[in-house]
C-alpha atoms as a PDB file:
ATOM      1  CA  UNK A   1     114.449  85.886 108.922  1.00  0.00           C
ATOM      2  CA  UNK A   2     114.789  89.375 107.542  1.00  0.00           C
ATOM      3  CA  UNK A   3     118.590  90.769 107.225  1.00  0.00           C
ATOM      4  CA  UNK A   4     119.255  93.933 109.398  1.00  0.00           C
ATOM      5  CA  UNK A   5     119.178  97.580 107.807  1.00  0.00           C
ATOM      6  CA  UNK A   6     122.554  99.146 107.919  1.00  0.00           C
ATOM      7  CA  UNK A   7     121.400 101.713 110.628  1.00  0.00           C
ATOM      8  CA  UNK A   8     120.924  98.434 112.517  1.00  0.00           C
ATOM      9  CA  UNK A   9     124.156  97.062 111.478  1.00  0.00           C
ATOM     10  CA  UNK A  10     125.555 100.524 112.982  1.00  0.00           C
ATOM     11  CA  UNK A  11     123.785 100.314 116.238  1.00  0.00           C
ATOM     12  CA  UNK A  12     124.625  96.775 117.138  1.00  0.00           C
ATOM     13  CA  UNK A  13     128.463  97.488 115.688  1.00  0.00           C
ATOM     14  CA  UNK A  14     128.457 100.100 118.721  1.00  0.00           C
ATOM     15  CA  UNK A  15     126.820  98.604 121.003  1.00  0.00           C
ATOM     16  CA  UNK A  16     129.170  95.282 121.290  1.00  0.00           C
ATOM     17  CA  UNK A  17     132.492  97.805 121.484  1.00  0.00           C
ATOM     18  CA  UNK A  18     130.191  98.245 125.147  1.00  0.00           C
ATOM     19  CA  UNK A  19     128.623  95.110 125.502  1.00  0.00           C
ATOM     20  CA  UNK A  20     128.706  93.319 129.021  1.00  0.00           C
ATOM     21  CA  UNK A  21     129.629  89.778 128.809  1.00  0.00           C
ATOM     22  CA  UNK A  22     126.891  87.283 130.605  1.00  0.00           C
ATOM     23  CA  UNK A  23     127.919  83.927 132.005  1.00  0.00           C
ATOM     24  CA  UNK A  24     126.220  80.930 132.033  1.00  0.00           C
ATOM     25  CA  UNK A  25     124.074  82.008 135.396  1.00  0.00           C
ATOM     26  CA  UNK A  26     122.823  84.890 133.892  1.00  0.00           C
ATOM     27  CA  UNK A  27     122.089  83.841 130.646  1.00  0.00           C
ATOM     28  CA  UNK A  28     119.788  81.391 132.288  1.00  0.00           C
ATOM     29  CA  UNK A  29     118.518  83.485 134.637  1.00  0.00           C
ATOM     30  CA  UNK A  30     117.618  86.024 131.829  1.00  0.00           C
ATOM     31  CA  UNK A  31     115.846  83.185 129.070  1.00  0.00           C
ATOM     32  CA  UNK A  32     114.784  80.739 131.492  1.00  0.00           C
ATOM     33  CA  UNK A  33     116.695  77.937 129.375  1.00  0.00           C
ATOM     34  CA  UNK A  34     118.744  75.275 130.621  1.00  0.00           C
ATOM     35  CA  UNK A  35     122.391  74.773 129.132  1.00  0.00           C
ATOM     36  CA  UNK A  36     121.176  71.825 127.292  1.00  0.00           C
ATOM     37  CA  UNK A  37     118.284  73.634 125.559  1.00  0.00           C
ATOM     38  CA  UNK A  38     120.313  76.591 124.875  1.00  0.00           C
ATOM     39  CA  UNK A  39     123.466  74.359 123.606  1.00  0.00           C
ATOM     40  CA  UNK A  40     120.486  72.408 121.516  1.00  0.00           C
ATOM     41  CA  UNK A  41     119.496  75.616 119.911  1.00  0.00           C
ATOM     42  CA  UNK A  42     122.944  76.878 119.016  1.00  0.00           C
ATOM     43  CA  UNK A  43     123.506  74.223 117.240  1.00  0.00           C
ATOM     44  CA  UNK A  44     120.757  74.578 114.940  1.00  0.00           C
ATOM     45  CA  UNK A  45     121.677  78.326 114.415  1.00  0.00           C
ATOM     46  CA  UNK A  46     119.002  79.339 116.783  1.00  0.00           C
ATOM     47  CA  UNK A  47     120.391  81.185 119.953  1.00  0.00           C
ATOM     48  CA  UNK A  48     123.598  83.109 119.920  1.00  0.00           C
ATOM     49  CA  UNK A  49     127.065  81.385 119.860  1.00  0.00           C
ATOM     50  CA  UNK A  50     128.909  82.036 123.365  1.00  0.00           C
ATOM     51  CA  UNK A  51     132.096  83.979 123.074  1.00  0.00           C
ATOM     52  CA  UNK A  52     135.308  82.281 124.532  1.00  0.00           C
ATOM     53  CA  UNK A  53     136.822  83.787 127.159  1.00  0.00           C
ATOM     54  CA  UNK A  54     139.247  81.722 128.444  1.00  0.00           C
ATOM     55  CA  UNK A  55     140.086  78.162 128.062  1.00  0.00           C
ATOM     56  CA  UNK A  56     137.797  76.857 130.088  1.00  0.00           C
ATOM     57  CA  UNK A  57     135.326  80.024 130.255  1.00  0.00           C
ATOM     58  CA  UNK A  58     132.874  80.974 128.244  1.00  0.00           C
ATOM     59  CA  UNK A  59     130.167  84.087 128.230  1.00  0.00           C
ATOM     60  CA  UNK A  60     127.605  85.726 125.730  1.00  0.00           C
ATOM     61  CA  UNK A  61     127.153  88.907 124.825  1.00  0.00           C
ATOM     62  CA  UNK A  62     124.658  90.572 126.439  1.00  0.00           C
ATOM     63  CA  UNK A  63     123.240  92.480 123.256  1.00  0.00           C
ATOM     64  CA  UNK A  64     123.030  89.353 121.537  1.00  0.00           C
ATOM     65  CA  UNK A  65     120.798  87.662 124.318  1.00  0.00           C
ATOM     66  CA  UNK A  66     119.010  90.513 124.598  1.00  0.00           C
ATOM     67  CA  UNK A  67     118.362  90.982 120.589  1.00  0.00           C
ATOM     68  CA  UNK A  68     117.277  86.986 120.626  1.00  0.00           C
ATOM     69  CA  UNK A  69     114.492  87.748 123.424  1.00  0.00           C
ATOM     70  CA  UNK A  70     113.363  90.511 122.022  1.00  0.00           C
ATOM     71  CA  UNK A  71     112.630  88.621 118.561  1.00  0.00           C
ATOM     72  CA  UNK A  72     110.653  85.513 120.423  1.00  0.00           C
ATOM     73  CA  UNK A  73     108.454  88.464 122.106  1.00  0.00           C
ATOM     74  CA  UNK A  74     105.132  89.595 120.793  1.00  0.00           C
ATOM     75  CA  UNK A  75     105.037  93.076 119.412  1.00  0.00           C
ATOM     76  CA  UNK A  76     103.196  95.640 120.848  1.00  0.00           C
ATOM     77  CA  UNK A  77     100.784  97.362 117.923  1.00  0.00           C
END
């Protein structure tokens, strides 16, 4: 996996001062993953850590979904 350019850096530094917080629903919804798959992945570095919200409430950050679908998706040429 490459490491971000600092423009990159820049853009996703803004972007999460504005990012939307998904829950669970969504985030399914969105990568067509069960929780299982997705908590699977996490734990092998590979999907996005979910941000705590409360105690008992968790969410991701939308950018960060976003960023991980757009990686798995074939680029246009």
């Amino acid at each position: 996996m490459q490491h971000p350019r600092p423009e990159e850096l820049a853009r996703r530094q803004a972007q999460r001062a504005t990012d939307r917080i998904l829950r669970d629903a969504d985030v399914r919804e969105r990568t067509g993953l069960s929780r299982t798959t997705r908590w699977r992945l996490n734990r092998r570095g590979k999907f996005p850590a979910a941000v705590p919200l409360t105690e008992r409430a968790i969410g991701w950050r939308e950018s960060e979904i976003a960023a991980w679908i757009d990686a798995r998706s074939p680029k246009a040429e």
